[in-house]
Protein backbone atom coordinates (compact mmCIF):
# COMPACT_ATOMS: atom_id res chain seq x y z
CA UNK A 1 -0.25 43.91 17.71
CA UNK A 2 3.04 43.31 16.01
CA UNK A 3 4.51 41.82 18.92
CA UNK A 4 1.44 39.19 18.89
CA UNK A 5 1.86 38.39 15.33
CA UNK A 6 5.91 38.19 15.85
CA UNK A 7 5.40 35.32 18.53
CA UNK A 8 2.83 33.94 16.99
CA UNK A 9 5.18 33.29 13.96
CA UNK A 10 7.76 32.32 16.25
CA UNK A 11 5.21 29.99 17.66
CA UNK A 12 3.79 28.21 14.33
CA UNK A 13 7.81 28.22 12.99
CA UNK A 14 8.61 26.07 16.04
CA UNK A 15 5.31 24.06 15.82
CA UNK A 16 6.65 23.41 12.09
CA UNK A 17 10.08 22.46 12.99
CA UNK A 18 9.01 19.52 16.02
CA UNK A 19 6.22 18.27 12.80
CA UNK A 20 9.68 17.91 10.35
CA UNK A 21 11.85 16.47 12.57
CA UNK A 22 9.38 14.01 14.07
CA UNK A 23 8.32 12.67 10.59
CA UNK A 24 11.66 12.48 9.41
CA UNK A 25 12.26 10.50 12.47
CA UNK A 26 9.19 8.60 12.21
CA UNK A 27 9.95 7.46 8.45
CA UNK A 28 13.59 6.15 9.85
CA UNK A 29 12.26 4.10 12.92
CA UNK A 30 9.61 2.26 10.40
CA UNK A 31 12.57 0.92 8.66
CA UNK A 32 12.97 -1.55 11.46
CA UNK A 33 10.06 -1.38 13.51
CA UNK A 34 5.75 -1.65 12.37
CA UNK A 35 3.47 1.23 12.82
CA UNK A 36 1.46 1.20 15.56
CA UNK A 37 -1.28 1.93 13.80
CA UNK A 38 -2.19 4.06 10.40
CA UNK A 39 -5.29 6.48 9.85
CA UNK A 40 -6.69 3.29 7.36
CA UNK A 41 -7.09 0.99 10.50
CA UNK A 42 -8.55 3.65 12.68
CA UNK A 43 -11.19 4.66 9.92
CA UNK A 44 -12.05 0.88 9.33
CA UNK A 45 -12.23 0.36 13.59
CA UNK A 46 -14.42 3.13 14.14
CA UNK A 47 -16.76 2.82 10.83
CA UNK A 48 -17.39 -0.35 12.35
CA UNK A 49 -15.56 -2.99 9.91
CA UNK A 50 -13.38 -3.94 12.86
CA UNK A 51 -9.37 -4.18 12.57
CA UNK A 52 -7.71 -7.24 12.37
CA UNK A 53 -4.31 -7.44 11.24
CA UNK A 54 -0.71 -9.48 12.09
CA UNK A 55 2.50 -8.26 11.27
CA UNK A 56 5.13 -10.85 9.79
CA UNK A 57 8.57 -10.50 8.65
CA UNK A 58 9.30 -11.52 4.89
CA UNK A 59 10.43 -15.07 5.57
CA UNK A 60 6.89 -15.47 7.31
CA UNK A 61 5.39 -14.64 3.75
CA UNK A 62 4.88 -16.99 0.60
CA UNK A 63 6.94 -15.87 -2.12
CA UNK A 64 3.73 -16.33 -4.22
CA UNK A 65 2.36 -13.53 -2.13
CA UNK A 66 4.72 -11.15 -2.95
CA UNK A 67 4.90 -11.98 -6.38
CA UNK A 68 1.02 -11.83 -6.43
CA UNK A 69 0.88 -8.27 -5.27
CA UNK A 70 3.72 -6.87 -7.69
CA UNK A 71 1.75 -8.60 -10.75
CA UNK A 72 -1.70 -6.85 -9.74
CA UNK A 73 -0.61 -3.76 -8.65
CA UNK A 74 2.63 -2.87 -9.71
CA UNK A 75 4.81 -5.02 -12.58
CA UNK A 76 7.60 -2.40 -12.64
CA UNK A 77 7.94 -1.69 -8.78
CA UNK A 78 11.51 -2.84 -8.87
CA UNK A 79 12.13 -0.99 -11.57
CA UNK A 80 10.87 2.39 -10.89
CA UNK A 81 11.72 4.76 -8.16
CA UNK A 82 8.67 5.22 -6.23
CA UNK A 83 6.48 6.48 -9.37
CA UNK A 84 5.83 5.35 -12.58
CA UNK A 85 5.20 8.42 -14.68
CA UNK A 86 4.02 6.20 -17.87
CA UNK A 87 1.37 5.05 -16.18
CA UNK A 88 0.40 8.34 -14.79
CA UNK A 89 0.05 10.12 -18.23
CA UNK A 90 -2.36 7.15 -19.47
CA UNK A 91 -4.70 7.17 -15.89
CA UNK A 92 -4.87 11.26 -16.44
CA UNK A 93 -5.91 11.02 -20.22
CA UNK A 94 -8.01 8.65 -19.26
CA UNK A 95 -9.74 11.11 -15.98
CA UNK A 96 -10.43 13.55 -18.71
CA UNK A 97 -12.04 11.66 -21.43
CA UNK A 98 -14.20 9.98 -18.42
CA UNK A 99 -14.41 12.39 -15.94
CA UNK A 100 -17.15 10.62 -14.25
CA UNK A 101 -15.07 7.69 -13.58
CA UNK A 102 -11.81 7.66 -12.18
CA UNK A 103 -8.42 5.43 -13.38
CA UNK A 104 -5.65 5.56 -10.50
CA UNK A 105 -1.87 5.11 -11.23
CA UNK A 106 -0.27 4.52 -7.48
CA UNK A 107 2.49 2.36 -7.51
CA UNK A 108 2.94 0.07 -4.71
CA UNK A 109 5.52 2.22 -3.11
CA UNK A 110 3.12 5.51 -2.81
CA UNK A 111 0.03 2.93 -1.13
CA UNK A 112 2.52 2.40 1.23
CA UNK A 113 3.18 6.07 1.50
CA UNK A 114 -0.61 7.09 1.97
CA UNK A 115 -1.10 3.66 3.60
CA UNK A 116 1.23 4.53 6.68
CA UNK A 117 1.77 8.19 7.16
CA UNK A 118 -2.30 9.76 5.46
CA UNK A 119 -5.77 8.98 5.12
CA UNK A 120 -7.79 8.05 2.19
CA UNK A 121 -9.26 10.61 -0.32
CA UNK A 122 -8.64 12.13 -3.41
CA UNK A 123 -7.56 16.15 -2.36
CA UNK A 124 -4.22 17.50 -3.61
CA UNK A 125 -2.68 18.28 -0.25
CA UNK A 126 -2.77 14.46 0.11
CA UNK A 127 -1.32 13.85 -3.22
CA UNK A 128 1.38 16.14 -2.69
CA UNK A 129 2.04 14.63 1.32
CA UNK A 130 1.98 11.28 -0.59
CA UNK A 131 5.29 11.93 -3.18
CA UNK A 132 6.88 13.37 -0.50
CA UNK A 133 6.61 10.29 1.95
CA UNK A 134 7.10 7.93 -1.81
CA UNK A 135 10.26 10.01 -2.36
CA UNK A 136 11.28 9.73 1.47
CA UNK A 137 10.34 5.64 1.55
CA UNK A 138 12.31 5.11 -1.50
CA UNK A 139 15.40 6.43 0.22
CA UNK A 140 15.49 5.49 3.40
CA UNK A 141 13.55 1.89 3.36
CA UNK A 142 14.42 0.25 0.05
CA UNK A 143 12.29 -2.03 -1.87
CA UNK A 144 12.25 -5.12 0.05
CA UNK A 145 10.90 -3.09 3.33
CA UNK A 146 8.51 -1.35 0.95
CA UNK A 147 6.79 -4.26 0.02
CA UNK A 148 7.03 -5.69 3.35
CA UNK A 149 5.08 -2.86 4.47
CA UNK A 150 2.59 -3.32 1.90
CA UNK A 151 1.92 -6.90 2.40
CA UNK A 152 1.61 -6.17 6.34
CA UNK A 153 -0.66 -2.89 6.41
CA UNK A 154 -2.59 -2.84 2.69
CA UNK A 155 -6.59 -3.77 3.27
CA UNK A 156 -7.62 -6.89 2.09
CA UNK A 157 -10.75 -7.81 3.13
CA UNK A 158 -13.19 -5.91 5.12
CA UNK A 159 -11.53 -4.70 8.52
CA UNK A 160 -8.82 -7.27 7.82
CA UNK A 161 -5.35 -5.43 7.11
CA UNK A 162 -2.36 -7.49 6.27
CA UNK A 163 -1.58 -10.78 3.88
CA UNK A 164 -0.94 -12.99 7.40
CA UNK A 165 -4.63 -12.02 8.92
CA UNK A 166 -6.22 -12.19 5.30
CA UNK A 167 -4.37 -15.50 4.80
CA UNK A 168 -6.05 -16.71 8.32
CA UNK A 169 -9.55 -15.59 7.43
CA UNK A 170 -10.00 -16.46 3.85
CA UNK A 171 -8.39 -19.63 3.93
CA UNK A 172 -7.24 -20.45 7.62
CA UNK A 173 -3.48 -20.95 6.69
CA UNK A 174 -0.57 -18.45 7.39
CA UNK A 175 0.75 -16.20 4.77
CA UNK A 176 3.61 -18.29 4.94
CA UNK A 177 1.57 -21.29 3.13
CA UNK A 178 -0.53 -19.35 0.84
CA UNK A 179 -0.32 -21.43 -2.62
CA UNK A 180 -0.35 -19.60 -6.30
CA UNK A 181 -4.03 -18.93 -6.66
CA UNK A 182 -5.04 -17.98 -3.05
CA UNK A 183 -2.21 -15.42 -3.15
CA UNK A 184 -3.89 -14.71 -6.57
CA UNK A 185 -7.21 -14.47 -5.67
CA UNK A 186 -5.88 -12.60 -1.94
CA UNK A 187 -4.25 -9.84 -4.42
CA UNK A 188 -6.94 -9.38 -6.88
CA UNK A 189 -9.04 -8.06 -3.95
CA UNK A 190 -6.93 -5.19 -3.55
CA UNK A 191 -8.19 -2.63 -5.65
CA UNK A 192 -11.61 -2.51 -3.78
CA UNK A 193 -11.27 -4.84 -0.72
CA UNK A 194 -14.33 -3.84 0.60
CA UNK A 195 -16.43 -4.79 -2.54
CA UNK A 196 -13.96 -7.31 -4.27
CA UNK A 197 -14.64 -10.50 -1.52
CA UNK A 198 -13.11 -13.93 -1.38
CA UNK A 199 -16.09 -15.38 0.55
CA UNK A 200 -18.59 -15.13 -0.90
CA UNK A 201 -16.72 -14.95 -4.09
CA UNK A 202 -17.46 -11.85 -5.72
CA UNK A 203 -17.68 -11.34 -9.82
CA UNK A 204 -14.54 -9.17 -9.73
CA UNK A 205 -12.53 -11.36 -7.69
CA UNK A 206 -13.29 -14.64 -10.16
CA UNK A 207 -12.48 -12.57 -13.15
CA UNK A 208 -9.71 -11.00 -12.03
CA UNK A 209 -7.48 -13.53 -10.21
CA UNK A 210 -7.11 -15.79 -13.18
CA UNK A 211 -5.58 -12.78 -14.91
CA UNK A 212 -2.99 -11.88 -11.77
CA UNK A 213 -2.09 -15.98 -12.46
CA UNK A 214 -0.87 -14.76 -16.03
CA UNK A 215 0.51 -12.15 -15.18
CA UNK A 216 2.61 -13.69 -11.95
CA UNK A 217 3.67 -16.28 -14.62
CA UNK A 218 4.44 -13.51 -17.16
CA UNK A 219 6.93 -12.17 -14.19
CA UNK A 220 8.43 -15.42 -13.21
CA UNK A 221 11.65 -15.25 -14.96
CA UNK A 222 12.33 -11.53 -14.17
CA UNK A 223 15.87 -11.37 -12.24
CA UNK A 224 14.80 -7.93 -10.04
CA UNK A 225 11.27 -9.28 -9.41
CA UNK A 226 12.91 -13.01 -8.29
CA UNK A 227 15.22 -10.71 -5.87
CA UNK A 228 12.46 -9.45 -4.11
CA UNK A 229 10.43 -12.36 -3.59
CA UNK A 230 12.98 -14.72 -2.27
């Protein structure tokens, strides 16, 4: 019996080894080359939302785009190093006094994390995958390929992953000629893409793209945010 149990550590500690080394491997091939596909784009083929999706390379992608995404989602991304802990203190103050509704804090940097490498859901083995593979991204990729990432594999739009096929179905251009308000109105989707629709325009999405205008103008001037979007 203890020779069983010995192997079958030996076993599991080898199993656990192959897992480390190909992630690790995994996160450094991703800095040059797209995923084949994520858990996201599975879940959306098979529920039957269909997976459409086009991977471009930054200079393929409207700088109003990127800006657009950084001013609805995260203001501070080039600023912070894969977490912004301000933000996390308020969402979790806010859990408790509403426990029936629920504020999230991700920064762009951990989507991409749970985006890429997990699935969806709430559990705190996924939270805890998800700083790992933040901490990991932050390290190895950089910001610009963070965001790049984001734009490419981030829902937006039922079964339609990526700002190039999002650009081509909501308003038949490339990403590449999105103007100020259809990258605004493309990232004020994001927070419920499913729900939050460009056509038909949805109540969310015509109060809340106006808003990611102000805010995109807000970040116009920043030096770190103009790096990043050039």
């Amino acid at each position: 019996m203890q020779n069983l149990i010995s192997r079958a550590w030996k076993l599991a500690r080898k199993i656990l080894l192959f897992l480390f080394v190909f992630q690790f491997l995994y996160i450094i091939a991703l800095k040059w080359i797209n995923p084949p596909v994520t858990l996201t784009q599975l879940g959306s083929l098979f529920s039957g939302y269909g997976l459409k999706r086009d991977y471009v390379s930054m200079d393929q992608i409207s700088s109003n785009a990127k800006l657009a995404v950084m001013a609805s989602e995260d203001q501070l991304f080039p600023d912070h190093e894969g977490f912004d802990f301000k933000s996390i203190k308020k969402a979790m103050a806010y859990n408790e006094r509403k426990p029936g509704r629920v504020r999230g804090a991700s920064t762009i940097s951990q989507q991409v994390a749970k985006n890429v490498f997990l699935w969806q859901g709430r559990s705190w083995l996924r939270k805890g995958l998800e700083a790992y593979f933040t901490f990991m991204i932050e390290m190895i990729w950089g910001k610009k390929r963070i965001l790049q990432m984001y734009l490419n594999v981030s829902e937006m739009g039922r079964g339609v992953f990526g700002i190039e096929a999002a650009a081509r179905k909501h308003f038949n251009k490339s990403a590449q000629k999105l103007t100020r308000q259809e990258a605004a109105m493309i990232a004020a989707c994001l927070p419920n893409p499913k729900t939050y629709t460009i056509k038909p325009l949805s109540r969310n999405v015509a109060v809340r793209y106006p808003w990611v205008l102000r805010q995109m103008s807000h970040l116009d001037g920043d030096p770190d945010v103009l790096a990043l979007v050039k």
